[in-house]
N, C-alpha and C. Protein backbone atom coordinates (compact mmCIF):
# COMPACT_ATOMS: atom_id res chain seq x y z
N UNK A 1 0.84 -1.18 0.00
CA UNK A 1 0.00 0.00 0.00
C UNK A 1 0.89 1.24 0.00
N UNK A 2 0.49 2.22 -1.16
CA UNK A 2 1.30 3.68 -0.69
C UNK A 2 0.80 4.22 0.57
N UNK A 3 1.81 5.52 0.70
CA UNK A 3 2.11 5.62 2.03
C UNK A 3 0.79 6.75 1.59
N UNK A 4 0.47 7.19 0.55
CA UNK A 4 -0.54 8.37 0.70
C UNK A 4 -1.57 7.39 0.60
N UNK A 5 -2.00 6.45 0.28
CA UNK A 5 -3.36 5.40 0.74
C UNK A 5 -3.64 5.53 2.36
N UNK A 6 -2.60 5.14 2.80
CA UNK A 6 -2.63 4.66 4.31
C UNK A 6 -3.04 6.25 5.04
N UNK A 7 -2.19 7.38 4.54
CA UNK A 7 -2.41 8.69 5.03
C UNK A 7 -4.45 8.52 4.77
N UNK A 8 -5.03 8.62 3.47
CA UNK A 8 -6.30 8.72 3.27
C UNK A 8 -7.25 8.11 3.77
N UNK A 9 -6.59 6.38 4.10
CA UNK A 9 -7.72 5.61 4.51
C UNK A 9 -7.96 6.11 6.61
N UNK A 10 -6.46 6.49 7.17
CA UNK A 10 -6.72 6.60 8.69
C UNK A 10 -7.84 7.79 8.48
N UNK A 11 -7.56 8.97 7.62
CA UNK A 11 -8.33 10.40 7.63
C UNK A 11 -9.94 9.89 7.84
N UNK A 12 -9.66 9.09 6.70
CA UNK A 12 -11.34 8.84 6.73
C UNK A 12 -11.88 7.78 7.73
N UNK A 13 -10.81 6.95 8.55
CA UNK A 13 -11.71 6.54 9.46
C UNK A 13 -11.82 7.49 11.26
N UNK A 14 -10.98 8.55 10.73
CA UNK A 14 -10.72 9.75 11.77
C UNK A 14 -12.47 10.16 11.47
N UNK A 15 -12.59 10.91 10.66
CA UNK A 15 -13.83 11.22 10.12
C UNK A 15 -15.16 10.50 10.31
N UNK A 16 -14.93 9.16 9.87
CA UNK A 16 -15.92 8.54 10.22
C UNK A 16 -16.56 8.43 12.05
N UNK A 17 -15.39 8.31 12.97
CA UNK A 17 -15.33 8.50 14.04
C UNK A 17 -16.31 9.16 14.69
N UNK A 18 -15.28 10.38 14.10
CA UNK A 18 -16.24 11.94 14.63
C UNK A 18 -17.06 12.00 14.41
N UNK A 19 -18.03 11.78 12.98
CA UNK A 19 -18.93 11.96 12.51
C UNK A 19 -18.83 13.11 11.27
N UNK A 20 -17.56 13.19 10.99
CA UNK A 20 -17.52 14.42 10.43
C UNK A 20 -17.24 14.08 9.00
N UNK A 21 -17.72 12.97 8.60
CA UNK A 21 -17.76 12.62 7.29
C UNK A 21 -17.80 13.17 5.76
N UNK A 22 -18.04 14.50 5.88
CA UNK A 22 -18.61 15.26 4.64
C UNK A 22 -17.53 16.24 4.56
N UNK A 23 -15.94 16.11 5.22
CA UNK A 23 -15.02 17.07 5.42
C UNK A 23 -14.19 16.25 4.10
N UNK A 24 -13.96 16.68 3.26
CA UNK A 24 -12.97 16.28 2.29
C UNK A 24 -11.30 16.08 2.90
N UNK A 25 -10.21 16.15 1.61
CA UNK A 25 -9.39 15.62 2.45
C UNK A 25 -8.48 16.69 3.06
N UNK A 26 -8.12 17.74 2.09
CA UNK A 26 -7.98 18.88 1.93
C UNK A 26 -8.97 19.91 2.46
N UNK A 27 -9.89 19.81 3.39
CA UNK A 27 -10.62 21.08 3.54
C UNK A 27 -9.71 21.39 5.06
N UNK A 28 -9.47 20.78 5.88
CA UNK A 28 -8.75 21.37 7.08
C UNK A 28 -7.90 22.08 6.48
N UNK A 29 -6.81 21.84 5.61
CA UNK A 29 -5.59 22.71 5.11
C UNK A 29 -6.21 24.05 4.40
N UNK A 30 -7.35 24.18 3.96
CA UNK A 30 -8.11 25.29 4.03
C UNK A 30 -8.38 26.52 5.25
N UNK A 31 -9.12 25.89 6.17
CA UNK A 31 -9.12 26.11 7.30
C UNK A 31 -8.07 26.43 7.86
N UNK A 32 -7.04 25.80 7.95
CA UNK A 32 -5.61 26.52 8.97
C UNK A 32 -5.06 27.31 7.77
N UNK A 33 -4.85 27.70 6.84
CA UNK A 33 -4.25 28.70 5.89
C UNK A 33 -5.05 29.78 6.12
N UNK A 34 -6.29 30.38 6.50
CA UNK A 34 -6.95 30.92 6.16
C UNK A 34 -7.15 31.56 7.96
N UNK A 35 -7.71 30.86 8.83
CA UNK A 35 -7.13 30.80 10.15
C UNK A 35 -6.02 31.49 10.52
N UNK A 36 -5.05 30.89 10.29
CA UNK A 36 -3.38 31.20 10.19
C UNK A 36 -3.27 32.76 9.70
N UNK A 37 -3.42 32.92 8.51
CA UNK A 37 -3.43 34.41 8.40
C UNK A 37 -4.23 35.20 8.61
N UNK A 38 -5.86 35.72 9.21
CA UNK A 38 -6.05 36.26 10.13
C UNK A 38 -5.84 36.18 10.92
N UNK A 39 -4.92 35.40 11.90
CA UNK A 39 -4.71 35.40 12.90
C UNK A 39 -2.77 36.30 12.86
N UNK A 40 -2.53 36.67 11.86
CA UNK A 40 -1.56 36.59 12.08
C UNK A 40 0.02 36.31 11.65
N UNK A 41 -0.63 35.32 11.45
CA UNK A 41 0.68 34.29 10.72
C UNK A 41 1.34 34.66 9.42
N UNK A 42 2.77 35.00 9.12
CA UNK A 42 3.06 35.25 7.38
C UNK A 42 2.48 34.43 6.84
N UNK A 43 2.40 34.69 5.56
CA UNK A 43 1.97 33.80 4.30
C UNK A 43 3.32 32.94 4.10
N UNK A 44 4.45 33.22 4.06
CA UNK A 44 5.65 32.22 4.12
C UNK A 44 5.65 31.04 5.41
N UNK A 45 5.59 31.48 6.60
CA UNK A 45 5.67 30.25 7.49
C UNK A 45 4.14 29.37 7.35
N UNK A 46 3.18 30.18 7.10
CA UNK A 46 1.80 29.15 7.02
C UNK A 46 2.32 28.29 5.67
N UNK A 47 2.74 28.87 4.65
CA UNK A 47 2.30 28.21 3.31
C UNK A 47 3.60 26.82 3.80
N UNK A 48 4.84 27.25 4.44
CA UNK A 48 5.95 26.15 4.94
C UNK A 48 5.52 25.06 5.47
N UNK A 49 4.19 25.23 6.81
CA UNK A 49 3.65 24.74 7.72
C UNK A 49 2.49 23.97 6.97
N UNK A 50 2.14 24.10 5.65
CA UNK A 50 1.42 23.60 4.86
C UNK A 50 1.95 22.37 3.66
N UNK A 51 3.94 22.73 3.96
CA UNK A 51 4.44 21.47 3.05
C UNK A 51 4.48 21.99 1.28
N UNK A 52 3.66 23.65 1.41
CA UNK A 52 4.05 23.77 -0.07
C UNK A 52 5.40 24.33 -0.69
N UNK A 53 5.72 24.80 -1.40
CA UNK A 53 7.05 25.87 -1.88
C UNK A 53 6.86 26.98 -2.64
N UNK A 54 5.21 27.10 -2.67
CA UNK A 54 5.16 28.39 -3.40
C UNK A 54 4.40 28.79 -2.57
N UNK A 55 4.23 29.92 -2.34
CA UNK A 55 3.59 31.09 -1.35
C UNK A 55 2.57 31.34 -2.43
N UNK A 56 2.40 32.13 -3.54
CA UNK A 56 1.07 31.58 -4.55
C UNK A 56 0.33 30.65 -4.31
N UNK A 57 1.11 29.82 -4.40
CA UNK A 57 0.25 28.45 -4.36
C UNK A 57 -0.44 28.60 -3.18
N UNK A 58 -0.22 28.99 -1.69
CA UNK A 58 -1.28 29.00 -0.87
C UNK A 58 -1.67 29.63 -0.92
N UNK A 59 -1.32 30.85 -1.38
CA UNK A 59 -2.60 31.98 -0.88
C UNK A 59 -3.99 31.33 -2.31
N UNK A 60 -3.55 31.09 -3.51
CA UNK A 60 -4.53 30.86 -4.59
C UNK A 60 -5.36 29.85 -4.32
N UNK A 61 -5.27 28.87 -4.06
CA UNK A 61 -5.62 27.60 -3.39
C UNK A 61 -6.33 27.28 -2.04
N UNK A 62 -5.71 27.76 -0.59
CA UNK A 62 -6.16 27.94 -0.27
C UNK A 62 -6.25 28.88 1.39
N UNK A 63 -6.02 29.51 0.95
CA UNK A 63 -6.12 31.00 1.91
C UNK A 63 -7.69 31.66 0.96
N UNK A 64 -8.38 32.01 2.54
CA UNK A 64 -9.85 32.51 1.87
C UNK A 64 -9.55 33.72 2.38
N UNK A 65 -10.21 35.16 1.87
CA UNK A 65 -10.76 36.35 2.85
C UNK A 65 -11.64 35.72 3.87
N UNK A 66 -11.74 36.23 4.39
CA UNK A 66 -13.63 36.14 5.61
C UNK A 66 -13.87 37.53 5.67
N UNK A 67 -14.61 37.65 6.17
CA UNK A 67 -15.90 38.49 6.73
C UNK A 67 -14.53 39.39 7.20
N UNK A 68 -14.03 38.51 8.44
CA UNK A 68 -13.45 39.70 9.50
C UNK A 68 -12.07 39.84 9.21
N UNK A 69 -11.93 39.59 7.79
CA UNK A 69 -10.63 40.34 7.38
C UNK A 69 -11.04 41.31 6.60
N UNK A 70 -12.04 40.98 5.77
CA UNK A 70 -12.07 42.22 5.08
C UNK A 70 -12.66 43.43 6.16
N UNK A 71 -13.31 43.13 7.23
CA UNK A 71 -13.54 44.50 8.16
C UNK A 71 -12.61 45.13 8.81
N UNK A 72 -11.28 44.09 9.06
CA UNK A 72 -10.24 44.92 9.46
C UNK A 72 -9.44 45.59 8.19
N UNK A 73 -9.82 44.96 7.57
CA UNK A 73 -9.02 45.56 6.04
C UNK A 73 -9.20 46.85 6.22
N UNK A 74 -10.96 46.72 5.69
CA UNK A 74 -11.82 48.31 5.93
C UNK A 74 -11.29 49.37 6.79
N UNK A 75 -10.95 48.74 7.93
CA UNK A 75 -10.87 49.48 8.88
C UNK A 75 -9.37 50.43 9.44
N UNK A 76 -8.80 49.64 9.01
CA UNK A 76 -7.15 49.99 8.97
C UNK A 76 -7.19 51.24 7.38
N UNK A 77 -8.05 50.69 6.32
CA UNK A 77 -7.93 51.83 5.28
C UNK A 77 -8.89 53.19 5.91
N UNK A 78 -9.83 52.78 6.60
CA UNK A 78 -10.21 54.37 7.01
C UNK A 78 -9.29 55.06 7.55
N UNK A 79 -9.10 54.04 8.64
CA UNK A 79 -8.04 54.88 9.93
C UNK A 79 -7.10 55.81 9.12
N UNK A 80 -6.46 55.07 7.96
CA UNK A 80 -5.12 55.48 7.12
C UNK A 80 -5.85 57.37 6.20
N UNK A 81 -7.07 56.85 5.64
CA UNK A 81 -7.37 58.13 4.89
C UNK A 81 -7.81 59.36 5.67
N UNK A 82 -8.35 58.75 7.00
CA UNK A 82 -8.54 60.32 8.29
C UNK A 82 -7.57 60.83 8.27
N UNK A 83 -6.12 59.98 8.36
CA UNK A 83 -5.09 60.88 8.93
C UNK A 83 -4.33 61.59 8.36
N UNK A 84 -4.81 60.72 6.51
CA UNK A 84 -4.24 61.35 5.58
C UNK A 84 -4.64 62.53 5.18
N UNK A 85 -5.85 62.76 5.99
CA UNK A 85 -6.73 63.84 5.34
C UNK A 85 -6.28 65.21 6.08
């Protein structure tokens, strides 16, 4: 058996476990890229911590906006144009 079988088949009986069956295999690595940088984290050590080599590659793939980035986004550009003003 490959070693990425054995990686897929424990996931899915992790899943099955929980009950959390409808989580693909790849959607957590969604979740912590996306996590990870609102919270904080460079896009270089998350995308490292993710096993890729292109920093593109995570943010395109999978680093999402949310809600409460784009409000801090928003919010950091007001702050910036009051003071510019």
């Amino acid at each position: 058996m490959h070693y990425l079988d054995s990686v897929v088949n424990l996931y899915k009986k992790i899943l099955r476990d929980t009950e959390l069956d409808h989580l693909r295999f790849h959607d957590p690595q969604h979740t912590f890229a996306t996590m990870a940088l609102q919270n904080g984290v460079d896009v270089k050590t998350a995308s490292s911590m993710l096993g890729h080599y292109n920093v593109g590659f995570t943010l395109a793939i999978y680093a999402h906006a949310t809600r409460q980035m784009q409000e801090d986004a928003a919010q950091k550009m007001g702050s910036f144009v009051t003071q510019a003003m």
